[in-house]
N, C-alpha and C. Protein backbone atom coordinates (compact mmCIF):
# COMPACT_ATOMS: atom_id res chain seq x y z
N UNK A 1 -73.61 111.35 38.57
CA UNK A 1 -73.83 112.71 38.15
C UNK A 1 -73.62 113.65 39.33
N UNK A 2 -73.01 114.93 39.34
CA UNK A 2 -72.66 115.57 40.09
C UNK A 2 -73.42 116.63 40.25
N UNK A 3 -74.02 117.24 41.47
CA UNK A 3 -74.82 117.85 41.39
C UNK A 3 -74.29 119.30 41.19
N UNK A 4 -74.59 120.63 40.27
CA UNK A 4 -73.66 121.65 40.59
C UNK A 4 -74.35 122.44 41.55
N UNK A 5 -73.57 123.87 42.10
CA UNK A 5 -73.78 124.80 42.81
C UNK A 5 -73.53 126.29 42.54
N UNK A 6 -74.12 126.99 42.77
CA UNK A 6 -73.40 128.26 42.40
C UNK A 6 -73.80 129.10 43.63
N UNK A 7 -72.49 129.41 44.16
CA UNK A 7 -72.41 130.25 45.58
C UNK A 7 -72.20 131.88 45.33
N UNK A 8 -73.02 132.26 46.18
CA UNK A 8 -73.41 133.69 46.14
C UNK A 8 -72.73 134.41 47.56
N UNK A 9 -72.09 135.14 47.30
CA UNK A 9 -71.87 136.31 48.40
C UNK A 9 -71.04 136.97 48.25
N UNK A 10 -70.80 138.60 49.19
CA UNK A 10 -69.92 139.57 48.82
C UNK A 10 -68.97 139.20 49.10
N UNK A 11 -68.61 138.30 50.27
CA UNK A 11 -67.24 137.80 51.05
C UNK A 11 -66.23 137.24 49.87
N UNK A 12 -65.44 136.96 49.72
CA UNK A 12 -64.54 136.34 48.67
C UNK A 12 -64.00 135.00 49.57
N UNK A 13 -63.81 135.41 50.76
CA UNK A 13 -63.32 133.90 51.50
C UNK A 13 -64.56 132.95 51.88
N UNK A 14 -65.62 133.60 51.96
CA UNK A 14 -66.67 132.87 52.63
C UNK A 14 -67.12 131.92 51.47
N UNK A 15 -66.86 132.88 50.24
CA UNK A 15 -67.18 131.92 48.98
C UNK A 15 -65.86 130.83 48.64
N UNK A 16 -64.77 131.47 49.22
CA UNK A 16 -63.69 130.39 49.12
C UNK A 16 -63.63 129.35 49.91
N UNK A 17 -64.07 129.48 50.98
CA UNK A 17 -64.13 128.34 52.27
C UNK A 17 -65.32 127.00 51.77
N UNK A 18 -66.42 127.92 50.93
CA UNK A 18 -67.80 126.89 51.13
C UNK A 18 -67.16 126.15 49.69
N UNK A 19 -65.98 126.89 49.02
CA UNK A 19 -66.01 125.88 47.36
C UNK A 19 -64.67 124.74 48.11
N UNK A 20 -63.91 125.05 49.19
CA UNK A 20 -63.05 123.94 49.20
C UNK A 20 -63.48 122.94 50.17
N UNK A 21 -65.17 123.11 50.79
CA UNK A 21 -65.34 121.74 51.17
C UNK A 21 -66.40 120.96 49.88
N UNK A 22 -67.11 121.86 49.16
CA UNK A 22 -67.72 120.93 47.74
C UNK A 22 -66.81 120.47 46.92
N UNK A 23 -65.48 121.14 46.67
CA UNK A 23 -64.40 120.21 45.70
C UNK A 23 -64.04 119.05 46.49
N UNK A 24 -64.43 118.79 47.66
CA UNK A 24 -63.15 117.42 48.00
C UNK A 24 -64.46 116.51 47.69
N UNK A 25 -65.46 116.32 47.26
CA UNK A 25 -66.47 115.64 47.08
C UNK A 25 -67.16 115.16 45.80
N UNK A 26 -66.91 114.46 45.25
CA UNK A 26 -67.30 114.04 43.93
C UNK A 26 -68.64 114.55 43.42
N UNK A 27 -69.32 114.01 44.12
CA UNK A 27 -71.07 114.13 44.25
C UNK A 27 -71.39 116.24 43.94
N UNK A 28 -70.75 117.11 43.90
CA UNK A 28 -70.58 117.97 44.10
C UNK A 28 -69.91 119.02 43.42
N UNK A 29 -70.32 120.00 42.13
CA UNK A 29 -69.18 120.60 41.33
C UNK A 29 -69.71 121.87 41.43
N UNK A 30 -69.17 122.87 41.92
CA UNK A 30 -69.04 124.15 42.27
C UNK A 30 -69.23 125.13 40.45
N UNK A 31 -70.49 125.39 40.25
CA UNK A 31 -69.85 125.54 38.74
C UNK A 31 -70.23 127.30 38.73
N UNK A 32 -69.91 127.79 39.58
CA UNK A 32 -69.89 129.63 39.53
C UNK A 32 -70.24 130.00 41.15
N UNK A 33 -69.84 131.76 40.75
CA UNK A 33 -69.99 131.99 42.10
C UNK A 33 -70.48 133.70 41.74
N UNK A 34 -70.77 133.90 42.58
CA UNK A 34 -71.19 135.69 42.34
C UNK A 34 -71.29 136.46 43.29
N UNK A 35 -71.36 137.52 43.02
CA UNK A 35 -70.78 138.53 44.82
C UNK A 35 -72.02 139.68 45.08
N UNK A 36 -73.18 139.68 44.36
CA UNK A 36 -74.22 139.58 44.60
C UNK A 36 -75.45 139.33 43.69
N UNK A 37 -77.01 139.74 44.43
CA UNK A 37 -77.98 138.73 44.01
C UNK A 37 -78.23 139.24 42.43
N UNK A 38 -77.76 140.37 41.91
CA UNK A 38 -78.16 140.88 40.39
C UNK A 38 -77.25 140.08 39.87
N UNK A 39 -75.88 139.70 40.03
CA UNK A 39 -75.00 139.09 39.30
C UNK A 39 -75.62 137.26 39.52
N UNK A 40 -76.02 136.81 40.73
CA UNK A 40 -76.52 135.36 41.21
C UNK A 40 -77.99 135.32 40.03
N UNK A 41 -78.25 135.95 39.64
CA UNK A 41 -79.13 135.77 38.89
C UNK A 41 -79.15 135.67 37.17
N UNK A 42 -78.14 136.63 36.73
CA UNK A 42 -77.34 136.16 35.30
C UNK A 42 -76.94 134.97 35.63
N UNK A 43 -76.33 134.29 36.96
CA UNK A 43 -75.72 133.25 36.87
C UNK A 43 -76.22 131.90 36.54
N UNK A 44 -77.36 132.26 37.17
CA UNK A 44 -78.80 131.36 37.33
C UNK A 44 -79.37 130.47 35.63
N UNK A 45 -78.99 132.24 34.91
CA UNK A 45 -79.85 132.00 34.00
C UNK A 45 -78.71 131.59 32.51
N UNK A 46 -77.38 131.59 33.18
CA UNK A 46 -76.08 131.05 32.16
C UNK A 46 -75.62 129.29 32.48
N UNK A 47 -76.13 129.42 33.75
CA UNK A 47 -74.81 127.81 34.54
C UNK A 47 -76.40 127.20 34.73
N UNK A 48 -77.68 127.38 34.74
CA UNK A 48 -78.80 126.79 35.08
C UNK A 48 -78.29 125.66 36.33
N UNK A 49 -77.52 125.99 37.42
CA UNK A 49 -77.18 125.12 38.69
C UNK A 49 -78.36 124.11 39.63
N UNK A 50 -77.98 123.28 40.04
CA UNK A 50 -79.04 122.23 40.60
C UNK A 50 -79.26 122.95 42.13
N UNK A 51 -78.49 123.66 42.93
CA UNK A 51 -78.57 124.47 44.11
C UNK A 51 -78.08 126.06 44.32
N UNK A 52 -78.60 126.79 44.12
CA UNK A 52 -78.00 128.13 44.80
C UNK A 52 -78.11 128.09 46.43
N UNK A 53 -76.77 129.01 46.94
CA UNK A 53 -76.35 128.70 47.78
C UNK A 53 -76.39 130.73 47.86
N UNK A 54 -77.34 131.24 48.83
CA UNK A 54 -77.43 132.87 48.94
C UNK A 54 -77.37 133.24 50.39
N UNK A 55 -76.03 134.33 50.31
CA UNK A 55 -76.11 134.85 51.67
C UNK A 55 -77.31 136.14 51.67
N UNK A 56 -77.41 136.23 52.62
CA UNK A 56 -78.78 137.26 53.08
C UNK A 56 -78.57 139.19 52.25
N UNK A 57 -77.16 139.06 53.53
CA UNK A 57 -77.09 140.77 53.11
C UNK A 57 -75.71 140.78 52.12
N UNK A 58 -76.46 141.49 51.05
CA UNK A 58 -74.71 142.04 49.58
C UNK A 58 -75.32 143.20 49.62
N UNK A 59 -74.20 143.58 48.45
CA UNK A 59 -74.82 144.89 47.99
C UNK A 59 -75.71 144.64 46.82
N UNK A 60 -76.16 145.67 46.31
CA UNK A 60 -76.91 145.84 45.01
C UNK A 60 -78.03 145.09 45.21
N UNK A 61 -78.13 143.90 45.57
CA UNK A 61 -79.32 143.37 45.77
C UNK A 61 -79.38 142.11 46.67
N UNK A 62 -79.89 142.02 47.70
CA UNK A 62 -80.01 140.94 48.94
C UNK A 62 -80.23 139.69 48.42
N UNK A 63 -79.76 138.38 49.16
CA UNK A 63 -80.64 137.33 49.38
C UNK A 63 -81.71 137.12 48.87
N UNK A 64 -82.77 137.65 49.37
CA UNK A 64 -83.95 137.11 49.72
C UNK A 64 -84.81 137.96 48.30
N UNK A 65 -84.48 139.02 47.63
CA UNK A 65 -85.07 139.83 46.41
C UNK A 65 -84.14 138.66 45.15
N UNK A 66 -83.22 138.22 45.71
CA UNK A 66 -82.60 137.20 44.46
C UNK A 66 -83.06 136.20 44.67
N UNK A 67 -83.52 135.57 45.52
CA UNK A 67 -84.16 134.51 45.38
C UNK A 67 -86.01 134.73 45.00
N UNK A 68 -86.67 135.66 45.17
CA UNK A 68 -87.81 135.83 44.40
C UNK A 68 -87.69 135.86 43.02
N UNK A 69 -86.45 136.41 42.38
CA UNK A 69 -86.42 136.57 40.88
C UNK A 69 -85.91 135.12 40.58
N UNK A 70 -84.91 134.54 41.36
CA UNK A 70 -84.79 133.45 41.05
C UNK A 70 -85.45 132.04 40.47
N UNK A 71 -86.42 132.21 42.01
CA UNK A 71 -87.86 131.20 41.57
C UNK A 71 -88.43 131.35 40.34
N UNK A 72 -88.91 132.54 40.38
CA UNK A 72 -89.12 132.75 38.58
C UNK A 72 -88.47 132.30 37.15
N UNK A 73 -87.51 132.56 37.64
CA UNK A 73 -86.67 131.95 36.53
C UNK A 73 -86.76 130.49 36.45
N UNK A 74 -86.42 129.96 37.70
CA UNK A 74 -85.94 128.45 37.53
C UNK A 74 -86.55 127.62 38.83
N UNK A 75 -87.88 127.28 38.86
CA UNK A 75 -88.93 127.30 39.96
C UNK A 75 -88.45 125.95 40.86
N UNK A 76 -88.03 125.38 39.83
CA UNK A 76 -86.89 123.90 40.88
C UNK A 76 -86.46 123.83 41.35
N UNK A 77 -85.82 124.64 41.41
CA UNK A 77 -84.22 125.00 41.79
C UNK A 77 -84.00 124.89 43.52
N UNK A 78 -82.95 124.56 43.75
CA UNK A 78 -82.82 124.32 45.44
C UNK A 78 -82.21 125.94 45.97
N UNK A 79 -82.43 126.14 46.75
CA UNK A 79 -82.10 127.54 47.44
C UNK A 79 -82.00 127.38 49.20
N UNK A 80 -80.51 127.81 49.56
CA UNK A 80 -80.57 127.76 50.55
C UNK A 80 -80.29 129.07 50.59
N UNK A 81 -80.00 129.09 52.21
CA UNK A 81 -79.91 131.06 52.64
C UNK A 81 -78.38 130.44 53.52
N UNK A 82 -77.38 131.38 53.63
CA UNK A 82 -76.95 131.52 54.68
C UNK A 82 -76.69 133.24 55.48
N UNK A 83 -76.34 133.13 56.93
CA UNK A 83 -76.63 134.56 57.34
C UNK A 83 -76.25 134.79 58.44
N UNK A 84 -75.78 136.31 59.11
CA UNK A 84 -75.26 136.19 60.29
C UNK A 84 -76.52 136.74 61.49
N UNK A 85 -77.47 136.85 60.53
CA UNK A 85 -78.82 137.49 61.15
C UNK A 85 -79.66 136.45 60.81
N UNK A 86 -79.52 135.36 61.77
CA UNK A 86 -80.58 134.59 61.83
C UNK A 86 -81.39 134.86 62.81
N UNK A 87 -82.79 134.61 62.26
CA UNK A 87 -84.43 134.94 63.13
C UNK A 87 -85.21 134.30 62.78
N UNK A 88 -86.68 133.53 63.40
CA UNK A 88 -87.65 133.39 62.68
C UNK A 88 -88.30 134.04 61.89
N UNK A 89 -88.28 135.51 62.09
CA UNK A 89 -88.87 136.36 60.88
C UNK A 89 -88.62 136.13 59.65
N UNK A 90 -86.99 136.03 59.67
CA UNK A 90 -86.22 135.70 58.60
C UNK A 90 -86.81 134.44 57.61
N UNK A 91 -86.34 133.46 58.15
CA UNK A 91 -86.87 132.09 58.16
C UNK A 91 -88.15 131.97 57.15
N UNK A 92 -89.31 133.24 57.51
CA UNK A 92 -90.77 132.93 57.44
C UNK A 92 -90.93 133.97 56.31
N UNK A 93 -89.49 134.75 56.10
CA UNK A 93 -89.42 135.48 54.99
C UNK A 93 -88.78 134.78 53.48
N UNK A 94 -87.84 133.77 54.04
CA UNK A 94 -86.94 132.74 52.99
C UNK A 94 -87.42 132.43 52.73
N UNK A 95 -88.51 131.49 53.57
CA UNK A 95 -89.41 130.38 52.96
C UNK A 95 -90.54 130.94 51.82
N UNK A 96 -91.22 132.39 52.15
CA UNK A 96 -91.95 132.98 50.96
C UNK A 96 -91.06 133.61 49.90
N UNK A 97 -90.13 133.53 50.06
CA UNK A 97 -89.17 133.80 49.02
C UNK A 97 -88.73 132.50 47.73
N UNK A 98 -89.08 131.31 48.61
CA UNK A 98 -88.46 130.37 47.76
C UNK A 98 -87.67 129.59 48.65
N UNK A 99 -86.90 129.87 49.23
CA UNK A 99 -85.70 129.43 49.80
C UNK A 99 -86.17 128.27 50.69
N UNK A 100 -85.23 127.12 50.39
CA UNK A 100 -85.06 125.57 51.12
C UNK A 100 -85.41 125.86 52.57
N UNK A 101 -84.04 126.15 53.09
CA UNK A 101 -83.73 126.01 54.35
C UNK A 101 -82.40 127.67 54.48
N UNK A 102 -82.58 127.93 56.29
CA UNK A 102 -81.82 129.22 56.34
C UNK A 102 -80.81 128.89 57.56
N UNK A 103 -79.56 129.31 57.36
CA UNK A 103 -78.65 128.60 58.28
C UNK A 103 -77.67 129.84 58.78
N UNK A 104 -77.20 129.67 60.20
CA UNK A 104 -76.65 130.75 60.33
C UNK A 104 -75.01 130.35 60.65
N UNK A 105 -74.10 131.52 59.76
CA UNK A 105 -72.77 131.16 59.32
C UNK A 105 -72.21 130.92 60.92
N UNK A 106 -71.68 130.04 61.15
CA UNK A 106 -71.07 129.56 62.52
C UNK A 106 -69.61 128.93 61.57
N UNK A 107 -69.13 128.24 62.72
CA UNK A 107 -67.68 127.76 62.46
C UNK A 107 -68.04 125.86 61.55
N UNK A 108 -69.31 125.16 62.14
CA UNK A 108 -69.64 124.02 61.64
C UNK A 108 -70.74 124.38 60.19
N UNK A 109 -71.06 125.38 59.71
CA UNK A 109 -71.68 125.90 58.34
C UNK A 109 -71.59 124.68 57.71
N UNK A 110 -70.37 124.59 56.91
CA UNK A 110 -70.45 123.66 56.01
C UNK A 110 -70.57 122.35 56.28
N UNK A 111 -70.66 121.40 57.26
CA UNK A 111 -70.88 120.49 57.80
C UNK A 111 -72.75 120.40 57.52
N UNK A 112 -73.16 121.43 58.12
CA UNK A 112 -74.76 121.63 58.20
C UNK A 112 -75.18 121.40 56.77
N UNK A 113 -74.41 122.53 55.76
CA UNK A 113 -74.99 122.52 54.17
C UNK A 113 -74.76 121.21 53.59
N UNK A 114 -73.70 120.43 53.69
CA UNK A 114 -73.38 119.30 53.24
C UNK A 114 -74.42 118.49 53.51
N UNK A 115 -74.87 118.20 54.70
CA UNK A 115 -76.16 117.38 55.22
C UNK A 115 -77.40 117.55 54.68
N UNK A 116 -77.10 118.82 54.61
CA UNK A 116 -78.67 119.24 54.20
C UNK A 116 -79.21 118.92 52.09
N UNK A 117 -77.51 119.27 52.02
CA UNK A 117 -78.05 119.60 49.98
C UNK A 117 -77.84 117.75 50.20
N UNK A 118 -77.07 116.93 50.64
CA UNK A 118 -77.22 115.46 50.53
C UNK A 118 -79.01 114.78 50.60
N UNK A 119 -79.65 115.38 51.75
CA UNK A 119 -80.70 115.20 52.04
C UNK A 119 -81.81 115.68 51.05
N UNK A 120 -81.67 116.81 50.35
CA UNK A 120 -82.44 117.53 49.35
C UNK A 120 -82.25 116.49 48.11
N UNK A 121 -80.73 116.41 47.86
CA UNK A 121 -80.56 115.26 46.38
C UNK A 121 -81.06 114.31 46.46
N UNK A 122 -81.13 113.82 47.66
CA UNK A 122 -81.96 112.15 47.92
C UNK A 122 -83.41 112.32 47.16
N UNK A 123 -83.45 113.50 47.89
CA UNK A 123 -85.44 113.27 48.25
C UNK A 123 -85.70 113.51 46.62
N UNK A 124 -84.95 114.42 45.99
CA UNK A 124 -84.85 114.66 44.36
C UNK A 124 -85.01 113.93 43.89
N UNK A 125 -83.81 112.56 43.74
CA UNK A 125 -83.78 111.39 42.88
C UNK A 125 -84.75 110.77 43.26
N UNK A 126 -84.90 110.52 44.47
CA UNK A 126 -86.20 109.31 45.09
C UNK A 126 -87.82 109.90 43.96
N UNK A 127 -87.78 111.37 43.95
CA UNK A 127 -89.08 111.99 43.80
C UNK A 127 -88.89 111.94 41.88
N UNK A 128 -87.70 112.09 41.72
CA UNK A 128 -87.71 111.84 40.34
C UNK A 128 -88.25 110.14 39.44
N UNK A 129 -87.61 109.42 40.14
CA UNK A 129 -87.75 107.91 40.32
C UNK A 129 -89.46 107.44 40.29
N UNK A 130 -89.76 108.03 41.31
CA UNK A 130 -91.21 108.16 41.28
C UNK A 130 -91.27 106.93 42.86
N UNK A 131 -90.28 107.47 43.93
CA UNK A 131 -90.51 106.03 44.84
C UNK A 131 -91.02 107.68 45.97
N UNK A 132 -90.88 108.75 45.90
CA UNK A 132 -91.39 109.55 46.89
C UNK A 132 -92.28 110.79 46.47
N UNK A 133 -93.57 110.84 46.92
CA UNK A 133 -94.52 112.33 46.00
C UNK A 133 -94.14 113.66 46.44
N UNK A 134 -94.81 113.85 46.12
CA UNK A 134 -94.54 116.11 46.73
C UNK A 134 -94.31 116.14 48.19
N UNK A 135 -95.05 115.29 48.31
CA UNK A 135 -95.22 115.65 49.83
C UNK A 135 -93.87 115.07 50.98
N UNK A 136 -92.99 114.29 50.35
CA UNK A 136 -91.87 113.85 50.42
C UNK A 136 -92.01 112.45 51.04
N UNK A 137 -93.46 112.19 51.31
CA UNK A 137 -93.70 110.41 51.62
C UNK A 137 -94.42 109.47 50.24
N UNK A 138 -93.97 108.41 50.76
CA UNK A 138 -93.60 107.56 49.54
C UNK A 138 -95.12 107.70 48.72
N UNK A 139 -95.06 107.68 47.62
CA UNK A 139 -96.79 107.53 46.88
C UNK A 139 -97.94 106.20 47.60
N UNK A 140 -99.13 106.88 47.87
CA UNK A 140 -99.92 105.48 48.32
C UNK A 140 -100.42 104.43 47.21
């Protein structure tokens, strides 16, 4: 089963760059994209995706206000951030937002996200399975 994604940002290449390293990957189906967080959020609630993938600053509505409405909607849901304003503030703002993990757009990006949503699906199936609890160590 392939996990989908739906990538968010104003960039058109940045969203083109992050869908041609999830297509060469089976495990991985890119199933929408949106150019900001009011539109990432119809998207949310049409493609119901296993990861959103949100850059920080769009127009109409940021990152981090789409991922609060997000959670709401779909409280499972994996959420990463990416951004060219990375900070701990930030970070300590994603994380009350909802958001996974916050990464800042460099030239190795997609290398990082790949690792990371691999690492998230694990801990998923393992936690679905029932071999890992909330807390992400194995049940006593």
């Amino acid at each position: 089963m392939a996990y989908s994604i739906l990538l968010v940002d104003d960039s058109p290449p940045i969203r083109r760059i992050l869908r041609s390293y999830f297509e060469h990957d089976p495990e991985w189906r890119v199933c929408g994209e949106a150019e900001n967080g009011e539109v990432a959020i119809q998207r949310v609630k049409e493609l119901h995706p296993d990861i959103v993938i949100l850059d920080l600053q769009m127009p109409i509505m940021n990152g981090l206000e789409a991922a609060r409405q997000i959670r709401h909607l779909a409280p499972g849901i994996t959420m990463l951030m990416i951004t060219l304003h990375y900070s701990k503030e930030l970070v300590q703002q994603a994380e009350a937002a909802g958001i996974n993990e916050v990464f800042c757009k460099s030239a190795d990006i997609a290398n990082h996200l790949l690792l990371t949503i691999r690492n998230v699906c694990q801990m998923r199936s393992h936690t679905d399975k029932g071999l890992v609890g909330k807390s992400g160590l194995p049940p006593s």
